[in-house]
Protein backbone atom coordinates (compact mmCIF):
# COMPACT_ATOMS: atom_id res chain seq x y z
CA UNK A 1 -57.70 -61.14 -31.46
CA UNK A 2 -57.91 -57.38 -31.07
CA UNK A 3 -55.37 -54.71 -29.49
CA UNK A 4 -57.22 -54.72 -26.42
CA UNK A 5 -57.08 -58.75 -26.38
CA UNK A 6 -53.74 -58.95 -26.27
CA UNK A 7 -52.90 -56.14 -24.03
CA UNK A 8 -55.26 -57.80 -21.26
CA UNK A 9 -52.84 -60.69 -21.47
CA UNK A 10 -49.78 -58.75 -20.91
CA UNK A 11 -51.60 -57.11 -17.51
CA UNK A 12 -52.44 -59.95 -16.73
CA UNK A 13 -48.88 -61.30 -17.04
CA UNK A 14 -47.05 -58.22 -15.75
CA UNK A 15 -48.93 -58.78 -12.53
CA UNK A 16 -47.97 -61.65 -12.32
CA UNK A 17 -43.97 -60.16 -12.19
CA UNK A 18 -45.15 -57.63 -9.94
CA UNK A 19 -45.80 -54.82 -12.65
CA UNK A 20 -48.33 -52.72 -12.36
CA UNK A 21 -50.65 -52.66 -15.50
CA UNK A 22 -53.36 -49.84 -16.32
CA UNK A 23 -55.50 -50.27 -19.51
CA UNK A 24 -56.06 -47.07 -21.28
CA UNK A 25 -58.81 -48.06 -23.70
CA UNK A 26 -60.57 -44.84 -23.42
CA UNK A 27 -57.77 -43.12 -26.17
CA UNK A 28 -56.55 -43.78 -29.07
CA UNK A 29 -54.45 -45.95 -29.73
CA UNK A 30 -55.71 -47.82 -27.28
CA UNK A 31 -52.48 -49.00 -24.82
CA UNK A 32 -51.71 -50.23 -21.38
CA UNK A 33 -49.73 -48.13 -18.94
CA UNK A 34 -47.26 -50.51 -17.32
CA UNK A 35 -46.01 -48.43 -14.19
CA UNK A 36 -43.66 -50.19 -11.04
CA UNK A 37 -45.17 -50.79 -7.92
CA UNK A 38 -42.46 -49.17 -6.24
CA UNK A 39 -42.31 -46.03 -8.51
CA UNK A 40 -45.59 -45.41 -9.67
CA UNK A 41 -45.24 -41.87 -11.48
CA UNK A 42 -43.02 -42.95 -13.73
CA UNK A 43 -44.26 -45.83 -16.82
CA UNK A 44 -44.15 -46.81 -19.88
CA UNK A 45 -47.22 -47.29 -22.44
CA UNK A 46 -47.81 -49.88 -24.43
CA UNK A 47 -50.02 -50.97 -27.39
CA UNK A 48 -50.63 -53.58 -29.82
CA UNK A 49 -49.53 -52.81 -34.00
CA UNK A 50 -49.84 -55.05 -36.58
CA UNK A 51 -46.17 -55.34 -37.80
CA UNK A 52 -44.58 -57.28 -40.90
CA UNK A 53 -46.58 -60.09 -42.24
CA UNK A 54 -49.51 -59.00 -40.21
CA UNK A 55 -48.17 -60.20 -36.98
CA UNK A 56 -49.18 -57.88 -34.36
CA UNK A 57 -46.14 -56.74 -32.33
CA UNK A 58 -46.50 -54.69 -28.43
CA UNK A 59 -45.13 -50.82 -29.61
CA UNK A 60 -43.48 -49.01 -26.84
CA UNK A 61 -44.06 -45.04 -26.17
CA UNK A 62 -41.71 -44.22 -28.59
CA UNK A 63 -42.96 -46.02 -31.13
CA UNK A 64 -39.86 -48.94 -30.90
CA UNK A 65 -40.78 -52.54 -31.22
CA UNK A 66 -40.87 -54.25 -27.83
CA UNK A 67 -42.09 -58.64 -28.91
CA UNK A 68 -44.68 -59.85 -30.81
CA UNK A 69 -47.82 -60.43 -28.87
CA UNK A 70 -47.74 -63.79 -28.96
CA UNK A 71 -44.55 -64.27 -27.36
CA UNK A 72 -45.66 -62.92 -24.08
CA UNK A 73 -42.31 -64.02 -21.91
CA UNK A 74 -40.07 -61.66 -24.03
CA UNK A 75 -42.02 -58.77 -24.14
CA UNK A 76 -42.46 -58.53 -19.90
CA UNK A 77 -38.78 -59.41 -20.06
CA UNK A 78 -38.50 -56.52 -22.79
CA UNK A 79 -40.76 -54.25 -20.75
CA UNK A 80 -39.07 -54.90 -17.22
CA UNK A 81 -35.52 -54.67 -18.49
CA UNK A 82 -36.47 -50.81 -19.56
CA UNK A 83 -38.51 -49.79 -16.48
CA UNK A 84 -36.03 -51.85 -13.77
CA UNK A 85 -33.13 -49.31 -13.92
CA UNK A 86 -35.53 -46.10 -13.05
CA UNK A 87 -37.34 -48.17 -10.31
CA UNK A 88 -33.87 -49.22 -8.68
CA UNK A 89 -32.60 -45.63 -8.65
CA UNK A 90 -36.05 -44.71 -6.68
CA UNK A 91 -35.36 -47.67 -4.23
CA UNK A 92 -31.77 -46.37 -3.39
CA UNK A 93 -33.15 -42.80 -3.17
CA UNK A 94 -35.97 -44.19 -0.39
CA UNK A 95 -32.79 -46.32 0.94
CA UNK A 96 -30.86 -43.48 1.95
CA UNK A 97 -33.49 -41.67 3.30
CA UNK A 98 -34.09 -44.37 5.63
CA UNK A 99 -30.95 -44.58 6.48
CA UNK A 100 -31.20 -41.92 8.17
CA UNK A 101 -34.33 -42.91 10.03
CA UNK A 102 -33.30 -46.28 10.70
CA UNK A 103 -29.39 -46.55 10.62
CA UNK A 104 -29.15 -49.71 12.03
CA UNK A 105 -30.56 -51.91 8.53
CA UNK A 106 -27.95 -52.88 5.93
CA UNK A 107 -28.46 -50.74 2.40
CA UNK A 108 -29.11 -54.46 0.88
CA UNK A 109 -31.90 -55.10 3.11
CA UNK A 110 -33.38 -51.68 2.76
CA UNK A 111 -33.10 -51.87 -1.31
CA UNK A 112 -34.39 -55.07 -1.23
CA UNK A 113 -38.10 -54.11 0.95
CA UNK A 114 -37.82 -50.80 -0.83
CA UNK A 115 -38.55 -52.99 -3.97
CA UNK A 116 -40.44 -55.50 -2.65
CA UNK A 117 -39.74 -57.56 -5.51
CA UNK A 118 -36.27 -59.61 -4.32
């Protein structure tokens, strides 16, 4: 398999967890840009690097290790674990705005159709 191979599987994946996955095959290194659905201007890139052995490894932005590719659960785990945190912060932001607009919805229920995800 090639880079691109195995970063069509993680989309394909990561949509299924309600990721948002954009392939970005036109640069080099080619990577996917994994972005929430309920704070899309703010992502993370990924791409595929042989590591030790030969065993090709997803590489986040920074150039840290994230899984190996063929361990597909642990690297959307990996992924969503580092990208959660920034999209909760944007669903309690959009919370208390609507608060205001609509001040008669509990904070959980706001957070949780803010995020669409619970």
């Amino acid at each position: 398999m090639i880079a691109t191979d195995y970063l069509d599987l993680l989309a394909r994946v990561l949509a299924t967890e309600g990721w948002t996955a954009r392939a970005r095959y036109d640069q080099a290194p080619e990577r996917l840009h994994v972005l929430s659905s309920s704070l899309p201007t703010i992502g993370e890139s990924i791409r595929a690097k042989a590591g030790v052995g030969g065993v090709p490894w997803f590489i986040d932005s920074t150039g840290d290790p994230i899984a190996p590719c063929h361990d597909l659960p642990r690297a959307v785990a990996e992924i969503g674990a580092r990208l959660a945190p920034d999209a909760i912060a944007a669903a309690v932001r959009r919370a208390a705005v609507a608060e205001e607009d609509a001040p008669s919805r509990g904070l959980i229920s706001r957070l949780r159709a803010s995020l669409g995800r619970m």
